[in-house]
Protein backbone atom coordinates (compact mmCIF):
# COMPACT_ATOMS: atom_id res chain seq x y z
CA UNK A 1 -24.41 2.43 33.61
CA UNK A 2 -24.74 5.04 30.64
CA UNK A 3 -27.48 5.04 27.86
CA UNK A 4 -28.53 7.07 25.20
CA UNK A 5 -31.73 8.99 24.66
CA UNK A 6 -32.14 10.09 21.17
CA UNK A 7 -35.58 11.83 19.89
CA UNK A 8 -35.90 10.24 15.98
CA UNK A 9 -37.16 12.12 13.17
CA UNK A 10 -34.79 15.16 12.92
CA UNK A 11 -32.96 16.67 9.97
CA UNK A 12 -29.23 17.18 10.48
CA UNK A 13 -27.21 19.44 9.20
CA UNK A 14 -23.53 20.97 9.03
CA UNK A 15 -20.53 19.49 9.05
CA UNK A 16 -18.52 16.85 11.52
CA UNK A 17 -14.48 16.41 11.56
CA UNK A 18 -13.28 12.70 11.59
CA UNK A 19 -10.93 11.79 13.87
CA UNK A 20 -8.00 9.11 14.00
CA UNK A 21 -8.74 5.36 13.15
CA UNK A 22 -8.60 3.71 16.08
CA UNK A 23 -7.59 0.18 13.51
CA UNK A 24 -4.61 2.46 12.60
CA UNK A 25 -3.77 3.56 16.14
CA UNK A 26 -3.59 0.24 17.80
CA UNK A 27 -0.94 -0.79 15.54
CA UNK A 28 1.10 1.96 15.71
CA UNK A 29 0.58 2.31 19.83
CA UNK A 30 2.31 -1.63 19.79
CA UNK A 31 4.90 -0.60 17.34
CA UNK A 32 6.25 1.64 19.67
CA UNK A 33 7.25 -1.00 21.64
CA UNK A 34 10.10 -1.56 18.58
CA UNK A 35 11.43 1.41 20.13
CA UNK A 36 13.88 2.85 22.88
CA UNK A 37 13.36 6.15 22.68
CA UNK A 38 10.49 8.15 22.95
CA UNK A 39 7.59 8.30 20.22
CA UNK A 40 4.78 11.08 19.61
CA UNK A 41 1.75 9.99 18.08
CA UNK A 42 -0.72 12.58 17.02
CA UNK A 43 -4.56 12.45 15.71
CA UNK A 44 -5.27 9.73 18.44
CA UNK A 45 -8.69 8.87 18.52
CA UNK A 46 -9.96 9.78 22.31
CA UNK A 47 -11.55 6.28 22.80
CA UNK A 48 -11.48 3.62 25.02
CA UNK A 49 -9.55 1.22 23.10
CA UNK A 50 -6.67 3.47 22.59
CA UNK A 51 -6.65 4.11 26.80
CA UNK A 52 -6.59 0.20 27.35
CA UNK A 53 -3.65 -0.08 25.24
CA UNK A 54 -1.75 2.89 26.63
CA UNK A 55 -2.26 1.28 30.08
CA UNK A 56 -1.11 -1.72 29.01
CA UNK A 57 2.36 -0.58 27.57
CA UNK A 58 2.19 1.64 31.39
CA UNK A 59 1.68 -2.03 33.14
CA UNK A 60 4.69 -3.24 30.77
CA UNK A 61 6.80 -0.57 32.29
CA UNK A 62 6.92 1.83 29.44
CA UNK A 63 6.39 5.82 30.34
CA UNK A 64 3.35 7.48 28.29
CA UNK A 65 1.84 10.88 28.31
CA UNK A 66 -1.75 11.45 26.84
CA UNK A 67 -3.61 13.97 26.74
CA UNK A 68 -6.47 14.03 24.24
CA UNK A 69 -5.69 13.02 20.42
CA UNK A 70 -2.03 13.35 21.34
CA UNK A 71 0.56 11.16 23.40
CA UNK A 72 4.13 10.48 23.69
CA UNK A 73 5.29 6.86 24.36
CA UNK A 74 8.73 6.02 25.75
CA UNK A 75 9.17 2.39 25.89
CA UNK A 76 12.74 2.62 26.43
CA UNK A 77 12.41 1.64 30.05
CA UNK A 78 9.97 -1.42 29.33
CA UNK A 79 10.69 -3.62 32.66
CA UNK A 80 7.99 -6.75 31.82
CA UNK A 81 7.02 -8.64 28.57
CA UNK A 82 3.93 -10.13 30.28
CA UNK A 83 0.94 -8.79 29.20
CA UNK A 84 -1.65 -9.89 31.72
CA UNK A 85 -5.38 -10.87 31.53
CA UNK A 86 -6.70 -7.97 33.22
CA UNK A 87 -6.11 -5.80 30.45
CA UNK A 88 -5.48 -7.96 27.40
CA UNK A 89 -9.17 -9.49 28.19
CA UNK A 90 -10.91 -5.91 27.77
CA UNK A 91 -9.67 -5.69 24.23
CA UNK A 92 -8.71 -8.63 21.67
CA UNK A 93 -6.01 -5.95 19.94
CA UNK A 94 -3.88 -6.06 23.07
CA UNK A 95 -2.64 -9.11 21.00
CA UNK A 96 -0.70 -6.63 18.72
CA UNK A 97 2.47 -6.66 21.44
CA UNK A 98 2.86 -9.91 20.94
CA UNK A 99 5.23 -9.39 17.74
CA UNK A 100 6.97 -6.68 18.94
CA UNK A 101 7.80 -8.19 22.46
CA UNK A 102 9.15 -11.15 21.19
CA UNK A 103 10.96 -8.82 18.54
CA UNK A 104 12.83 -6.78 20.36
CA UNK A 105 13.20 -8.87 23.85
CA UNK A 106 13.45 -12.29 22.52
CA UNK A 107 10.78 -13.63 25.43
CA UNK A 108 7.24 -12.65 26.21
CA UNK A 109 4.01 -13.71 27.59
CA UNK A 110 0.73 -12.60 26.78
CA UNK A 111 -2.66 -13.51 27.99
CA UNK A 112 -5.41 -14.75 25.29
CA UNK A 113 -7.75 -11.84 23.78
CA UNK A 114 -10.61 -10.68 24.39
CA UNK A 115 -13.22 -8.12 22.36
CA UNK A 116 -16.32 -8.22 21.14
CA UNK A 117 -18.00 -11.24 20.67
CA UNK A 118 -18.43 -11.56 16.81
CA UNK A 119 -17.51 -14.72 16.03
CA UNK A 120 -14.02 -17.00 16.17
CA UNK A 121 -10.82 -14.85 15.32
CA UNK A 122 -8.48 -17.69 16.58
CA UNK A 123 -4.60 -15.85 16.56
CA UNK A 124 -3.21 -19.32 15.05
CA UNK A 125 -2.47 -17.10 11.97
CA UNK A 126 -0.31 -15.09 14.50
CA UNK A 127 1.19 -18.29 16.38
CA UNK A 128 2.27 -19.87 13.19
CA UNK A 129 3.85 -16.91 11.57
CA UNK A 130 5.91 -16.88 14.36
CA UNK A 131 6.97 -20.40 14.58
CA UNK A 132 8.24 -19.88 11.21
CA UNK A 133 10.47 -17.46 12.33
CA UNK A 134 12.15 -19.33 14.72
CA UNK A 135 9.94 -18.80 17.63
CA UNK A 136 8.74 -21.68 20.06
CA UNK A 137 5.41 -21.21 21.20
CA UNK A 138 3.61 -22.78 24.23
CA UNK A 139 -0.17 -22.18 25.34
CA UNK A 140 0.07 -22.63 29.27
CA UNK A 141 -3.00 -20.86 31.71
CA UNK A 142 -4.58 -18.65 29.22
CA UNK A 143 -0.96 -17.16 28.04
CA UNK A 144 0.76 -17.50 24.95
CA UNK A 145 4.93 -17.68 25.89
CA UNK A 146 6.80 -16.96 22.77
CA UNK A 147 10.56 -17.50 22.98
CA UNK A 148 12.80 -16.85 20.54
CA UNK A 149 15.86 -18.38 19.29
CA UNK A 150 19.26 -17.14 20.95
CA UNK A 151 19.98 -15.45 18.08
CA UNK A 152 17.06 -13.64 17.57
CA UNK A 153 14.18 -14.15 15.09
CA UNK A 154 14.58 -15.34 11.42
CA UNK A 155 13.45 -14.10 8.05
CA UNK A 156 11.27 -16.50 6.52
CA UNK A 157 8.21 -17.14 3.79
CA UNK A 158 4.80 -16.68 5.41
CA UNK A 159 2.11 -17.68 3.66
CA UNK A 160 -1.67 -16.65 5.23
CA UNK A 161 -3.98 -19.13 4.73
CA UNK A 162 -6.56 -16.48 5.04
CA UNK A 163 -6.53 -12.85 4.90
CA UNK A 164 -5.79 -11.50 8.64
CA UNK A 165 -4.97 -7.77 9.56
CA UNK A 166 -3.78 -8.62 12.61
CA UNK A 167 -1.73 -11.69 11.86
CA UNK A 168 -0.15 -9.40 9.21
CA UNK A 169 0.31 -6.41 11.78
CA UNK A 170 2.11 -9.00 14.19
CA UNK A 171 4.14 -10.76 11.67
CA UNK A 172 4.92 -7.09 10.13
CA UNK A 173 6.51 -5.90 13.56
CA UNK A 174 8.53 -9.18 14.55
CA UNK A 175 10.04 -9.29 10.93
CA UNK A 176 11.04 -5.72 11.43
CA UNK A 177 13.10 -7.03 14.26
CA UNK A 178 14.74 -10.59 12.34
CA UNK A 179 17.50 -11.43 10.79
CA UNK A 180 17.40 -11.39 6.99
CA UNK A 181 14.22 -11.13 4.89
CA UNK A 182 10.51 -11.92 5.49
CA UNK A 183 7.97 -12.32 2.84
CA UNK A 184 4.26 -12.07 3.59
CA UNK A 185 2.21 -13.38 1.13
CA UNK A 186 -1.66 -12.99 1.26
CA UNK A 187 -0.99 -9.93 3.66
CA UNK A 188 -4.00 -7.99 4.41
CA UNK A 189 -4.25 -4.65 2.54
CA UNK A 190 -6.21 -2.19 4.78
CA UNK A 191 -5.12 1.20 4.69
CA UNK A 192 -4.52 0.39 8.57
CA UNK A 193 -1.45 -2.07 7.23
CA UNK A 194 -0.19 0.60 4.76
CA UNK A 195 0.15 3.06 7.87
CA UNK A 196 2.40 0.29 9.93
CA UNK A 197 4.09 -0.34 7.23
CA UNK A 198 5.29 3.23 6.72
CA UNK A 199 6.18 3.86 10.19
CA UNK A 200 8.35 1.20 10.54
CA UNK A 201 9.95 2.92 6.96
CA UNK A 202 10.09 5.74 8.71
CA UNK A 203 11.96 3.93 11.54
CA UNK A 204 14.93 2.61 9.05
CA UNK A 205 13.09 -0.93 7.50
CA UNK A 206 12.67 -1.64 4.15
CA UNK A 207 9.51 -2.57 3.39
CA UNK A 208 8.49 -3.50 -0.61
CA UNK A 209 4.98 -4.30 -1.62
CA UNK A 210 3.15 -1.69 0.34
CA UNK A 211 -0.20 -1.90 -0.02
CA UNK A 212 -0.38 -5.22 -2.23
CA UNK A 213 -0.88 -8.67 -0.92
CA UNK A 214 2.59 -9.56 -0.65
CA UNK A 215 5.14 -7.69 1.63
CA UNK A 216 8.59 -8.37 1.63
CA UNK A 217 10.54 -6.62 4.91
CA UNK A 218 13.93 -6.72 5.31
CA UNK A 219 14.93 -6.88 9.37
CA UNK A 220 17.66 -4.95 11.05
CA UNK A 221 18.90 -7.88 13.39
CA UNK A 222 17.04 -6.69 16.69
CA UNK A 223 17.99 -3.22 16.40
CA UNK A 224 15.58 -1.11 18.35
CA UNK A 225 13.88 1.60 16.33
CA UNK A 226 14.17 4.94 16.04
CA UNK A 227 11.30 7.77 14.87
CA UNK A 228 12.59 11.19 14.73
CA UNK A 229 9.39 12.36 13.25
CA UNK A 230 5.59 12.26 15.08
CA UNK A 231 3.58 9.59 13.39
CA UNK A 232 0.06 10.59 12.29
CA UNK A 233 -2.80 8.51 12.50
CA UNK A 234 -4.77 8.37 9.71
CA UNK A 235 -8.82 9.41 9.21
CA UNK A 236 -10.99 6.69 10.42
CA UNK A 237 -12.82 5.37 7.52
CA UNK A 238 -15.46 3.63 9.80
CA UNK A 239 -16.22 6.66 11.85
CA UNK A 240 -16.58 8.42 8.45
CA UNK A 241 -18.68 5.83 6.92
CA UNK A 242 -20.77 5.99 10.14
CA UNK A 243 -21.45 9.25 9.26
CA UNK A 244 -22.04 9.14 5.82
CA UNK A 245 -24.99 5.95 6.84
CA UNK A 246 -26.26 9.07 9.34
CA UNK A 247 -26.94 11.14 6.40
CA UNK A 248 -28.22 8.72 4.64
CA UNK A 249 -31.08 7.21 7.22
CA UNK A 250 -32.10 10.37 8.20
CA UNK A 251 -32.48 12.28 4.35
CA UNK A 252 -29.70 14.92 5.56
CA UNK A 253 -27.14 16.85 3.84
CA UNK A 254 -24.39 17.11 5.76
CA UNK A 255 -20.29 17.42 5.16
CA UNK A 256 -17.15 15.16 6.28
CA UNK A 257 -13.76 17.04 6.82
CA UNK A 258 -10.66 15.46 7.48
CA UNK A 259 -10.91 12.12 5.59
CA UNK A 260 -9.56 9.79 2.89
CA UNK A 261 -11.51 9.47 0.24
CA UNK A 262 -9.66 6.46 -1.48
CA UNK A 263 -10.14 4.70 1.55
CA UNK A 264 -14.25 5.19 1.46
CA UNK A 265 -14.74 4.17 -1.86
CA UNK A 266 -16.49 1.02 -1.17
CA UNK A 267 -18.66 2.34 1.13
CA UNK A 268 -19.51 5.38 -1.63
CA UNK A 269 -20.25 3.12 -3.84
CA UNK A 270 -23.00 1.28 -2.38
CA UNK A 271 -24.33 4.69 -1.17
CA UNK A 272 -24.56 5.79 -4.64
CA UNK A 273 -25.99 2.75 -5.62
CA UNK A 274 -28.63 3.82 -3.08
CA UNK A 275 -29.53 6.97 -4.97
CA UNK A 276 -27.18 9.26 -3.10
CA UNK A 277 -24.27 11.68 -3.93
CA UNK A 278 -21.44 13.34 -3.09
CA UNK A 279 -19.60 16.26 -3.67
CA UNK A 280 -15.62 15.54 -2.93
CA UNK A 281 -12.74 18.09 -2.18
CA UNK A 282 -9.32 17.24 -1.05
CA UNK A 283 -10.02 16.36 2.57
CA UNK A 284 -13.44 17.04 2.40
CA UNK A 285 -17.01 15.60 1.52
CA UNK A 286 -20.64 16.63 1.07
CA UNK A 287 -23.18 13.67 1.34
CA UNK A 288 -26.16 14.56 -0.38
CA UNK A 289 -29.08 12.16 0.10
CA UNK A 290 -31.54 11.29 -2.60
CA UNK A 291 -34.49 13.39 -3.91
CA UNK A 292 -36.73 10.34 -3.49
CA UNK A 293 -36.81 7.12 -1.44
CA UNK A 294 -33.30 5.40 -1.18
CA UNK A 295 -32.94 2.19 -3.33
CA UNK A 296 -32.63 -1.21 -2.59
CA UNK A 297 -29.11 -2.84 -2.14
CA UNK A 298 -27.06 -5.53 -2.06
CA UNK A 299 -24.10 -6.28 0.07
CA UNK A 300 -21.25 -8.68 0.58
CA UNK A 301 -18.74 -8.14 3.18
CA UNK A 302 -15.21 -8.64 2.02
CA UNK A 303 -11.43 -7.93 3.15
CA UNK A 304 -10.33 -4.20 1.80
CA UNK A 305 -10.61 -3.08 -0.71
CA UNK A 306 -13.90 -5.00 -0.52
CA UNK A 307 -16.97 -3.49 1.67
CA UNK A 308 -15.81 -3.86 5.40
CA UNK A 309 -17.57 -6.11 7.86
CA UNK A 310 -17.13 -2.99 10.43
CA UNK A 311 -20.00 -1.22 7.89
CA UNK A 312 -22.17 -4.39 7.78
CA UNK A 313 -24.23 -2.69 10.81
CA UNK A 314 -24.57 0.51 9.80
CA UNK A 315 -25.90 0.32 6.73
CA UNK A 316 -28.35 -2.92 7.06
CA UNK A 317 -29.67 0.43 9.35
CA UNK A 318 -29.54 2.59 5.91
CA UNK A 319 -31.43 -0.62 4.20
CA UNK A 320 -34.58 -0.68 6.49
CA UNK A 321 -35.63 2.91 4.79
CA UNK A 322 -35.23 1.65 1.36
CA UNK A 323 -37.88 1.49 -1.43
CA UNK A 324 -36.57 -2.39 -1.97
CA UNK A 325 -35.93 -5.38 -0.36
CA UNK A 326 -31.79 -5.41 0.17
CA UNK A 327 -29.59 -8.47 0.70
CA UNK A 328 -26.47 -8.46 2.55
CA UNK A 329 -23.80 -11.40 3.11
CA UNK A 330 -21.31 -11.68 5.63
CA UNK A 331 -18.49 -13.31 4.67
CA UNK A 332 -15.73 -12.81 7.35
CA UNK A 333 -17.67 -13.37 10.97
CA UNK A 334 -20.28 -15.74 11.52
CA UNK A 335 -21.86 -13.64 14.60
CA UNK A 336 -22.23 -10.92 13.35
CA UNK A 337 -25.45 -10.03 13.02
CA UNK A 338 -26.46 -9.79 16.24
CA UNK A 339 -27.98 -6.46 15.69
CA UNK A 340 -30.99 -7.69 13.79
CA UNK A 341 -33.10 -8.94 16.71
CA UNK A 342 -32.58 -5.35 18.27
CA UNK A 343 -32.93 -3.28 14.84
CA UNK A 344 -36.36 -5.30 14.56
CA UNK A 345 -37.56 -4.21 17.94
CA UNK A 346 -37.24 -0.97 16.42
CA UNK A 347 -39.76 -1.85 13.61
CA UNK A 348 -37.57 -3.03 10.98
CA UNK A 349 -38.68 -6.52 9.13
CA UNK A 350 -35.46 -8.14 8.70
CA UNK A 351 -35.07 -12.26 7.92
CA UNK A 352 -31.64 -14.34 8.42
CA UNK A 353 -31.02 -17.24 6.86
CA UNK A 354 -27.16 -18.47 7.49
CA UNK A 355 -24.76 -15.76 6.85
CA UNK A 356 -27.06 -13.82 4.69
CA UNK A 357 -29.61 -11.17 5.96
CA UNK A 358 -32.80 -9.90 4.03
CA UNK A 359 -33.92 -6.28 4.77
CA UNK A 360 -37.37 -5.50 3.83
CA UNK A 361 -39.18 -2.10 3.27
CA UNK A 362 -40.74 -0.22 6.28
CA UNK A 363 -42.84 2.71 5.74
CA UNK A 364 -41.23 4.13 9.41
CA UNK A 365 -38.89 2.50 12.10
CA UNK A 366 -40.71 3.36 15.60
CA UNK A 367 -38.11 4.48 18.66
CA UNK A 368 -38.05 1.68 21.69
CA UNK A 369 -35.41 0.47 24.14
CA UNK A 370 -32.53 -1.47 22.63
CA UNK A 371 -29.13 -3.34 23.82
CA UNK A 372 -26.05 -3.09 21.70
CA UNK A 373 -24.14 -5.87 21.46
CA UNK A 374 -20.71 -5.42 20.05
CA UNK A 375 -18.79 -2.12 18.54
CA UNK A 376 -20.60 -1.63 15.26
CA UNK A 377 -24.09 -3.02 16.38
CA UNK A 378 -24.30 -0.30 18.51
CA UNK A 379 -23.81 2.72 16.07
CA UNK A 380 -26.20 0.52 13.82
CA UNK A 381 -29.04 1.23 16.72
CA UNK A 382 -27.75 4.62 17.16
CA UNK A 383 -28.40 4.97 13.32
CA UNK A 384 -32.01 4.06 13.26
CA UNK A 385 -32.90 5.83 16.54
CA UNK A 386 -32.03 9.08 14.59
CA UNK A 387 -34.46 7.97 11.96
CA UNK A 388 -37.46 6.76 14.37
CA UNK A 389 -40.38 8.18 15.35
CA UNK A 390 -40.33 8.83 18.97
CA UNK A 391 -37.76 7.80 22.03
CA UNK A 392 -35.34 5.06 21.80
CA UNK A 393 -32.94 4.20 24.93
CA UNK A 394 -29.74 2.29 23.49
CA UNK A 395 -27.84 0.45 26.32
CA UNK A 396 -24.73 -0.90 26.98
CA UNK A 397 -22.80 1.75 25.03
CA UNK A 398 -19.72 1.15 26.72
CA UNK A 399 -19.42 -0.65 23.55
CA UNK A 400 -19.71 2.75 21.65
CA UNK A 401 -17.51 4.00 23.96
CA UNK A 402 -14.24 1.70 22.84
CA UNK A 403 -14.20 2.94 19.02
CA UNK A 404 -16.01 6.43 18.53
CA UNK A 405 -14.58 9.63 20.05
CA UNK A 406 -17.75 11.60 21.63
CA UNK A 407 -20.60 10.53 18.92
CA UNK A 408 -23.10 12.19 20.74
CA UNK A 409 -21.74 15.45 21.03
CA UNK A 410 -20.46 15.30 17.23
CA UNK A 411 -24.56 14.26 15.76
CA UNK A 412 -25.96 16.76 18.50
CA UNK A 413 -23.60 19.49 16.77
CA UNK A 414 -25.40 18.18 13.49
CA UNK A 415 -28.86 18.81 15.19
CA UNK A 416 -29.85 15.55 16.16
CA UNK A 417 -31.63 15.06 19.62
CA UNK A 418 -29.39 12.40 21.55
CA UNK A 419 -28.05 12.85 25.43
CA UNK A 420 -26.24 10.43 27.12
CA UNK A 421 -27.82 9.29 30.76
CA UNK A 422 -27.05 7.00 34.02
CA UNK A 423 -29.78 4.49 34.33
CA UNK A 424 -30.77 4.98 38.63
């Protein structure tokens, strides 16, 4: 099984291009489903969450050729609307082909997520959006089975309890496919959403409220889609922020290219808050740490465009270098700090009480061997490796490995001693 070595203590330097969100990608991968004619998708993120997914539309019966950040997806020949286990259990977004399964085919199956283990992200959201459709829904053997009405889905007024990207991403694609209108209200609003949402203009549906909390979409009566144009995934705003907590931890100047600023702002902020700052072209950024020691700061985790639980990690890493003591809540997932036992090993003096995690001053974080646990717990280790003194060995970064395209070859570019190894 892979590790990673990384030597702390050195300055980086230069400048990194982010690639395609892999939160935007998913989406628009299962979208393509809607479809009956081939799709190109370009700016893929090379990851292993993106692969899992392409097999799975592959196991559906669909045709798809990737290479790299590019890959054209014909799911005009689609033969099966049962997603099974094997795949849907590596990764908890194979639930996304739910909606547009039961959109386009009327009938479909799919086997219970999986993904990392962060907490309870029940898909009841999902399930009852549905039902209000039209849909019946039975939970048999692990599966969902979603059949719709003979005459297709139904507009109707879904109202979200709770905030959910993916019950909005599912909801967004079987509306797309109803008859009449379907409002969303309390609809997430991550720039992940706005992306769906405009491919699905792009394929002929009217969609009004884009990028507010309440989406109304007008379906074309189970019409299959068609997108005469390559879709484009947007910058990942967690890679980038990833980065940006790299330059941060380790006192380095370094520079972002192909990004979104609007969509970092949050994360800016509380950088800046930190003592740091930027300089900002279109497309591009220079993160300039402080002159002194970075401040203290406090954090609370919050749906977009509130800080995003997927930079909770990353920069409760930033926080252990800080002059101050920092606090940082998390709202949305109640397992999610599982990182702090393993930043700790590392030297860091970090407390939990509840959902709320106290990050205390450290004079120096010393290198040591350390398990990730989930996705963004392991660039959080990654993170204070580079700013240890001395070896660390991260392991199990087959996590790493699902949402961030070559990381070790992008912070060795920026000078930063890290090499990926087998354990014998």
């Amino acid at each position: 099984m892979d590790y990673l070595e990384i030597e702390g203590g050195a300055e980086l330097s230069g400048t990194v291009r982010i690639g395609g969100a892999k939160n935007a990608a998913l989406p628009v991968i299962a979208a393509t489903i809607l479809s009956d004619r081939p799709v190109k998708l370009e700016n893929l993120p090379d990851v292993v969450d993106i692969r899992t997914l392409l097999k799975l539309l592959e196991r559906l019966g669909a045709k798809v050729e990737h290479r790299g950040n590019e890959a054209l997806i014909d799911c005009g020949p689609l033969s099966s609307t049962r997603a099974v286990y094997e795949i849907v259990a590596q990764m908890r977004a194979s639930i996304l082909v739910l909606g547009p399964l039961l959109g386009r085919f009327g009938e479909c199956e799919v086997s219970l997520p999986g993904g990392c283990a962060i907490g309870q992200r029940p898909i009841d959201l999902h399930l009852k959006a549905l039902e209000n459709m039209g849909a019946r829904i039975e939970i048999k053997g692990g599966y969902v089975h979603a059949i719709a009405p003979e005459e297709g889905l139904h507009g109707a007024t879904i109202v979200f309890d709770k905030i959910s990207v993916g019950a909005t991403e599912n909801t967004l694609m079987a509306a797309a496919m109803a008859h009449g209108t379907t409002t969303i209200v309390n609809a997430a609003r991550e720039p992940e959403i706005t992306q769906l949402c405009e491919m699905l203009v792009s394929g002929g549906i009217s969609i009004e409220g884009i990028g507010t909390g309440r989406l109304t979409v007008t379906g074309n009566g189970g019409n299959p889609l068609h997108f005469s144009k390559p879709i484009r995934i947007i910058p990942d705003r967690i890679e980038a922020g990833t980065y940006l907590a790299a330059g941060a931890i380790t006192y380095s100047r370094i520079t972002l290219e192909n990004i979104e600023v609007e969509h970092l702002q949050s994360i800016l902020d509380k950088l800046e808050s930190m003592g740091c700052t930027f300089e900002i072209s279109e497309g591009k950024l220079t993160f300039n740490p402080p002159t002194g020691r970075l401040r203290e700061v406090n954090i609370v985790t919050a749906e977009y465009p509130g800080f995003p639980t997927d930079m909770q990690a990353q920069l409760m890493a930033v926080a252990t270098m800080a002059a101050g003591e920092s606090l940082i809540e998390e709202r949305l997932f109640e397992n999610r700090f599982m990182h702090v036992s393993e930043l700790n090993r590392l030297g860091a003096d970090i407390w939990l009480k509840g959902n709320v995690a106290a990050v205390r001053p450290v004079e120096k974080l010393y290198g040591a061997d350390v398990m990730a646990t989930d996705l963004r717990a392991s660039s959080a280790l990654v993170l204070a490796a580079l700013a240890a003194e001395g070896t660390s060995r991260i392991r199990r970064i087959y996590h790493l490995d699902r949402g961030y395209e070559d990381l070790e070859g992008k912070l060795a570019a920026l000078g930063a001693t890290i090499r990926r190894r087998k354990s014998k």
